[in-house]
Protein backbone atom coordinates (compact mmCIF):
# COMPACT_ATOMS: atom_id res chain seq x y z
CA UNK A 1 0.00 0.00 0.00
CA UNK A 2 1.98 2.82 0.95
CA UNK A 3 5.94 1.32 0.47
CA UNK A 4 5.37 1.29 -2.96
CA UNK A 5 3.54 4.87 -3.03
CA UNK A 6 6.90 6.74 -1.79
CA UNK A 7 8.96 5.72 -4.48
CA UNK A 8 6.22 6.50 -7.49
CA UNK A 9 5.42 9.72 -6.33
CA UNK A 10 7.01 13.14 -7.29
CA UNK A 11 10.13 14.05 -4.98
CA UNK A 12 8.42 17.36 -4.52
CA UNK A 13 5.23 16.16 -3.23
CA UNK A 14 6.61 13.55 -1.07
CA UNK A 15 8.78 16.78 0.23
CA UNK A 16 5.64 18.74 0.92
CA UNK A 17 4.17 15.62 2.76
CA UNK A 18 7.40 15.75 4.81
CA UNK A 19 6.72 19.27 5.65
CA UNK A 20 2.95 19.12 6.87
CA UNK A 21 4.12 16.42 8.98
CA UNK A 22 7.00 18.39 10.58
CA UNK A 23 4.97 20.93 10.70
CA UNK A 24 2.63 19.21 12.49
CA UNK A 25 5.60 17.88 15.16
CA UNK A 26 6.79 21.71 15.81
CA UNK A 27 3.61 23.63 15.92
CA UNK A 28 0.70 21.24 16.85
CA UNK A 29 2.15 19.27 19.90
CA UNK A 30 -1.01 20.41 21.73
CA UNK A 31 -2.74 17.86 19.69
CA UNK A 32 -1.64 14.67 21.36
CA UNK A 33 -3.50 12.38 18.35
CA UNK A 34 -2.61 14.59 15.73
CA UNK A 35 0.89 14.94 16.94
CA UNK A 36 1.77 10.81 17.47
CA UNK A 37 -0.27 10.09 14.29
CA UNK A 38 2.19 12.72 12.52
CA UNK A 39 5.37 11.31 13.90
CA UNK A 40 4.12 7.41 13.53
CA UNK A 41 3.88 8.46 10.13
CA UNK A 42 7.32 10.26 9.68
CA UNK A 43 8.81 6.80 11.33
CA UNK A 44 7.01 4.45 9.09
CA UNK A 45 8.18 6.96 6.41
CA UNK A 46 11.71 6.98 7.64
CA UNK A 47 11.74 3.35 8.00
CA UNK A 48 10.97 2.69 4.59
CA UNK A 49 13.31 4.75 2.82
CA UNK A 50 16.38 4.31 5.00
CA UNK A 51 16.44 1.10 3.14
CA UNK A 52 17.66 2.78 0.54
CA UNK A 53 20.03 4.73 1.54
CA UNK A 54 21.10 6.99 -1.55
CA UNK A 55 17.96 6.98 -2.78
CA UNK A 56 16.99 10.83 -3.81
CA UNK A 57 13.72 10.48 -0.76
CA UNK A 58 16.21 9.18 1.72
CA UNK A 59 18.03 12.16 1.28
CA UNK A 60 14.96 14.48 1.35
CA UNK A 61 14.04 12.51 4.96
CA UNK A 62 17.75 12.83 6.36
CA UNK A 63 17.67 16.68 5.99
CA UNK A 64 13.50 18.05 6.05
CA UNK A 65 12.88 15.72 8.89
CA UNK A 66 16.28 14.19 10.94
CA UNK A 67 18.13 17.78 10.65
CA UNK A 68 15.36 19.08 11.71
CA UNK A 69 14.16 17.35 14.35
CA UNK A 70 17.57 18.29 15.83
CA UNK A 71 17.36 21.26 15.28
CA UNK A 72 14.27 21.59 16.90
CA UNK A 73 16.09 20.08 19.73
CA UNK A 74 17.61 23.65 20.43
CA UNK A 75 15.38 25.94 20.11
CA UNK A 76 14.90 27.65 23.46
CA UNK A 77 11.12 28.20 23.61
CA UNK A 78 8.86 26.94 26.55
CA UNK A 79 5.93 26.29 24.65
CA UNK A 80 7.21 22.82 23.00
CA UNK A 81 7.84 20.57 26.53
CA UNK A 82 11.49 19.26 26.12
CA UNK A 83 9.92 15.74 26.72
CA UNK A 84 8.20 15.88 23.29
CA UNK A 85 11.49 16.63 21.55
CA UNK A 86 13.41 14.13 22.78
CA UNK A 87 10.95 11.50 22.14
CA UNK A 88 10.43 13.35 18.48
CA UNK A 89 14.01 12.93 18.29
CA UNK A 90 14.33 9.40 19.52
CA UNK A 91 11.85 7.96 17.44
CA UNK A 92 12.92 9.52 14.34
CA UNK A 93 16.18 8.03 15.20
CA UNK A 94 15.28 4.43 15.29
CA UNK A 95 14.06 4.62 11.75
CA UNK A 96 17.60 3.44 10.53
CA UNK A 97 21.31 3.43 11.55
CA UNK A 98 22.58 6.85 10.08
CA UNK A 99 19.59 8.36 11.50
CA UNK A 100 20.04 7.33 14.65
CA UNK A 101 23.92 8.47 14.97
CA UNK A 102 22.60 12.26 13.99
CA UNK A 103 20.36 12.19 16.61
CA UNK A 104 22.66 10.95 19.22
CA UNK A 105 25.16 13.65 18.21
CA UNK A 106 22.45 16.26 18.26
CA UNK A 107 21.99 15.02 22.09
CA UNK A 108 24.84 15.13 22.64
CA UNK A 109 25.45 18.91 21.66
CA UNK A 110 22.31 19.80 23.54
CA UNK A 111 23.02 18.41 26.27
CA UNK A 112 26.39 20.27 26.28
CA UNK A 113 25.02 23.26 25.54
CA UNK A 114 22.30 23.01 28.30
CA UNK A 115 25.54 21.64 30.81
CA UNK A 116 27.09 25.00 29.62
CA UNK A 117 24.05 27.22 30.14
CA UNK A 118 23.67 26.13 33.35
CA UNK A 119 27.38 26.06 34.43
CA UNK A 120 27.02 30.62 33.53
CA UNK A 121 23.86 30.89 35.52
CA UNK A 122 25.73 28.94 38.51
CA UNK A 123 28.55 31.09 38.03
CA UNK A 124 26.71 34.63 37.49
CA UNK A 125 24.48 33.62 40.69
CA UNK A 126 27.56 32.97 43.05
CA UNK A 127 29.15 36.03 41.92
CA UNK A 128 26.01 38.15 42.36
CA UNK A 129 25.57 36.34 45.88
CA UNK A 130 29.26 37.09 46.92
CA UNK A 131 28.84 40.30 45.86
CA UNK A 132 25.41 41.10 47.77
CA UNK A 133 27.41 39.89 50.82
CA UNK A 134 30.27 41.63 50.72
CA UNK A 135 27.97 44.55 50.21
CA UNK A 136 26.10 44.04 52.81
CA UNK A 137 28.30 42.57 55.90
């Protein structure tokens, strides 16, 4: 039904598929259906096509939905919870092997970069605490 479907259609409509769907990830996560259905879909998607790996719609997949599901990894907005990115991110990595190492390297760099974030705010509040109490006392 569908396997054979992705490889007879247009790359530019399968691309615009690809894009509702992400779409759907990044700015409809307050539809819980809508939101699994869309990223069941981009796995079963990504499953497929990993299979071949140089195919022309493997490479559309690797950088409209893996780049940017890591991407979307780091953007610092509170509206998206942090929970639904990583599990956007981890289930869009099990959909093949080279999938999976770009999201564990975007992980990894987020975490770092969170590590880091945190590591200035610890430092900036000790220094503003010192300073209160040397101010003060």
């Amino acid at each position: 039904m569908f396997h054979s479907d992705v490889f007879s259609m247009q790359t530019s409509i399968f691309e615009n598929i690809l894009k509702k769907f992400m779409s759907i990830i990044i700015k409809d996560f307050n539809k819980k259906i809508l939101w699994e259905a869309a990223l069941k879909a981009l796995c079963h998607v990504g499953s497929f096509v990993q299979e071949f790996h140089e195919s022309e719609k493997a490479m559309s997949y690797g950088s409209l939905v893996v780049e940017k599901i890591v991407e979307f990894l780091f953007l610092d907005d509170i509206i998206v919870p942090f929970s639904l990115k990583v599990e956007a991110l981890s289930n869009i990595g099990m959909t093949g092997m080279k999938n999976m190492l770009t999201s564990l390297q975007g992980m990894r760099k987020a975490v770092f970069a969170n590590l880091s974030k945190v590591c200035v705010a610890h430092l900036t509040l000790n220094t503003l605490y010192s300073s209160f109490i040397e101010f003060h006392f």
